[in-house]
Protein backbone atom coordinates (compact mmCIF):
# COMPACT_ATOMS: atom_id res chain seq x y z
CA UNK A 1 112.55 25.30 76.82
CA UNK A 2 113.25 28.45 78.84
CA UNK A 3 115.95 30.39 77.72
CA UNK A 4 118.74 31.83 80.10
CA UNK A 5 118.66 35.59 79.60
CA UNK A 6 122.20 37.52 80.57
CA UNK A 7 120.67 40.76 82.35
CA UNK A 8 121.12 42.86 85.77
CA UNK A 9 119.76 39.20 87.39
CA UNK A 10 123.08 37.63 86.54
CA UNK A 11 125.25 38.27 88.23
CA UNK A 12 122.80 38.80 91.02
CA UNK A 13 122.85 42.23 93.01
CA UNK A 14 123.13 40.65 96.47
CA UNK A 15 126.47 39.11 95.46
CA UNK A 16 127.54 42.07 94.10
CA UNK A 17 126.67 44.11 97.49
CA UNK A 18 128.80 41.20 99.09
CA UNK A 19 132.15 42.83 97.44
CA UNK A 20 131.36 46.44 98.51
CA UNK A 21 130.36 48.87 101.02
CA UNK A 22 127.03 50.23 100.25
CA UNK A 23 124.77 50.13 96.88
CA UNK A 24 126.73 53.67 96.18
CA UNK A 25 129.55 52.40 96.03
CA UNK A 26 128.96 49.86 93.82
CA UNK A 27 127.01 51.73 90.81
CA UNK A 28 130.00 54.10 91.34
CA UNK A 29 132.37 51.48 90.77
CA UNK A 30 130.62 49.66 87.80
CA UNK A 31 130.11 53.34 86.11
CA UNK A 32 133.67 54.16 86.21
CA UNK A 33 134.46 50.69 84.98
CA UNK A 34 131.48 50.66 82.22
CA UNK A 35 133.27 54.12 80.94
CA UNK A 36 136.63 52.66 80.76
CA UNK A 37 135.27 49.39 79.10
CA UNK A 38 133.25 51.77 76.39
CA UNK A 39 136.53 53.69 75.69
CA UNK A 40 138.39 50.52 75.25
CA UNK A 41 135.54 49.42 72.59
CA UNK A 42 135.60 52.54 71.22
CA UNK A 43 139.77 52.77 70.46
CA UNK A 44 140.20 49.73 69.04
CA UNK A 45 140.30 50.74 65.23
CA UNK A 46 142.51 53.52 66.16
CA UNK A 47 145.65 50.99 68.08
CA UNK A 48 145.84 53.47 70.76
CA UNK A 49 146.00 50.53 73.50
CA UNK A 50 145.75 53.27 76.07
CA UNK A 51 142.95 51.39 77.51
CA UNK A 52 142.04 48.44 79.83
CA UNK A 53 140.40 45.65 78.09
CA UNK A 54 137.39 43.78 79.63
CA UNK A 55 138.84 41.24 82.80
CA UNK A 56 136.18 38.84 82.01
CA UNK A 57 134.83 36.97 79.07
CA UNK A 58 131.31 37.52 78.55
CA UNK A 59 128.49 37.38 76.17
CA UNK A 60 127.53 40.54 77.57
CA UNK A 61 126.66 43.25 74.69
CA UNK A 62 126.99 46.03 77.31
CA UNK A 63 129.58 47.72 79.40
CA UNK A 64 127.92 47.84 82.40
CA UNK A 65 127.16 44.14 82.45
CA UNK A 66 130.57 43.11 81.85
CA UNK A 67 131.71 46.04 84.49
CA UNK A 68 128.88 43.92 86.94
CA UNK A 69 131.04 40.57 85.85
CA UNK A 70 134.19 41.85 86.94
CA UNK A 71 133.06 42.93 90.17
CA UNK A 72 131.49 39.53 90.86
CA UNK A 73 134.48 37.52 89.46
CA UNK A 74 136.43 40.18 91.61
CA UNK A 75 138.18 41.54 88.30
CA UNK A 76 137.85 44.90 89.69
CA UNK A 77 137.83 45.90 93.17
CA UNK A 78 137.22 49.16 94.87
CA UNK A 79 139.62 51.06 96.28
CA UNK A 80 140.20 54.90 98.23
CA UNK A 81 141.69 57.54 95.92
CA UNK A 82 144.70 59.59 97.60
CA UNK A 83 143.93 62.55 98.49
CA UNK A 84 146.08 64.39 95.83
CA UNK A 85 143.97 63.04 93.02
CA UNK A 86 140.93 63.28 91.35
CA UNK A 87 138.37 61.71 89.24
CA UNK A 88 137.08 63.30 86.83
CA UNK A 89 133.68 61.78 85.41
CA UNK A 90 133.59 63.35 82.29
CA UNK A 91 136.13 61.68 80.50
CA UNK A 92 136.50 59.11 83.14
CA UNK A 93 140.51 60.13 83.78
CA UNK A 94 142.07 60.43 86.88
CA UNK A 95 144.13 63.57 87.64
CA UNK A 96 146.81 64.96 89.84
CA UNK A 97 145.73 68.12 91.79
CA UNK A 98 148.61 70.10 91.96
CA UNK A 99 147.19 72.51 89.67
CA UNK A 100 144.33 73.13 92.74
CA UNK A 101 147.73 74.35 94.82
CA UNK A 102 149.00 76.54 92.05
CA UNK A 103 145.27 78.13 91.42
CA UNK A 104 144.90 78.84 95.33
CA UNK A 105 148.15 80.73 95.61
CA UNK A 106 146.97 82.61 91.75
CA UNK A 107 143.50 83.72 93.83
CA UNK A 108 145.38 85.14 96.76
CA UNK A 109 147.77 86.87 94.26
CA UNK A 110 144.82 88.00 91.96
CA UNK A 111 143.01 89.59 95.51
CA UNK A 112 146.04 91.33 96.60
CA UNK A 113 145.78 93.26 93.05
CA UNK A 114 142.34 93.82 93.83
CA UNK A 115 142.78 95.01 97.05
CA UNK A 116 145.20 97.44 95.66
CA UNK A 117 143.50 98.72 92.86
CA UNK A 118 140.53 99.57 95.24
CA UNK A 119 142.98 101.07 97.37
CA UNK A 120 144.08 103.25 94.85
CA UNK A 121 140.82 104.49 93.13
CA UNK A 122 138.99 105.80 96.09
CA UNK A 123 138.47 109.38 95.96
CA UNK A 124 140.05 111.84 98.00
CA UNK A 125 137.95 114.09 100.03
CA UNK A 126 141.09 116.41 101.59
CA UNK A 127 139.93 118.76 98.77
């Protein structure tokens, strides 16, 4: 008797591509979600419960299959960040940028002072 094998076929990619925009899109989304899913995993001894537990249940061993689940049971959907966030894909967080404001208005501050200092160290050739 053939055995039924839980891999990439199941769900199938076509349906998948049915609840997104573009193949992109869609390993984008089931990264971000396979990250969150492994850092759930991965804080359970500690009772953190900062994370999002799986949205499906599945025999699934891996994060990215049960990430691929979700999206086909439409668990997780995919949405546009606002513009004053971002995601950062090293520890899979999302962020506020106000710090980018605050370091713009430090750059023009610290090239003022530059300006200044080059000003003021140029030689003086009325000798």
């Amino acid at each position: 008797m053939a055995r039924a094998n839980d891999s990439m076929i199941n769900p199938k990619i076509e349906e998948l591509l049915n609840r997104v925009d573009s193949k992109f899109s869609l390993v984008t989304l089931g990264a971000r979600r396979a990250r969150q899913i492994n850092s759930y995993f991965n804080q359970l001894g500690d009772g953190l419960g900062n994370s999002i537990p799986p949205q499906v249940s599945s025999v699934a061993r891996k994060p990215i299959s049960i990430a691929f689940e979700e999206i086909a049971a439409d668990k997780i959907i995919k949405t546009e960040m606002p513009d004053d966030v971002y995601y950062d894909a090293v520890d899979g967080n999302v962020y506020l940028t106000d710090w980018a404001a605050a370091a713009q208005e430090q750059a023009a501050i610290d090239a003022e002072i530059a300006a200044e200092a080059a000003e003021n160290s140029t030689p003086d050739n009325a000798e």
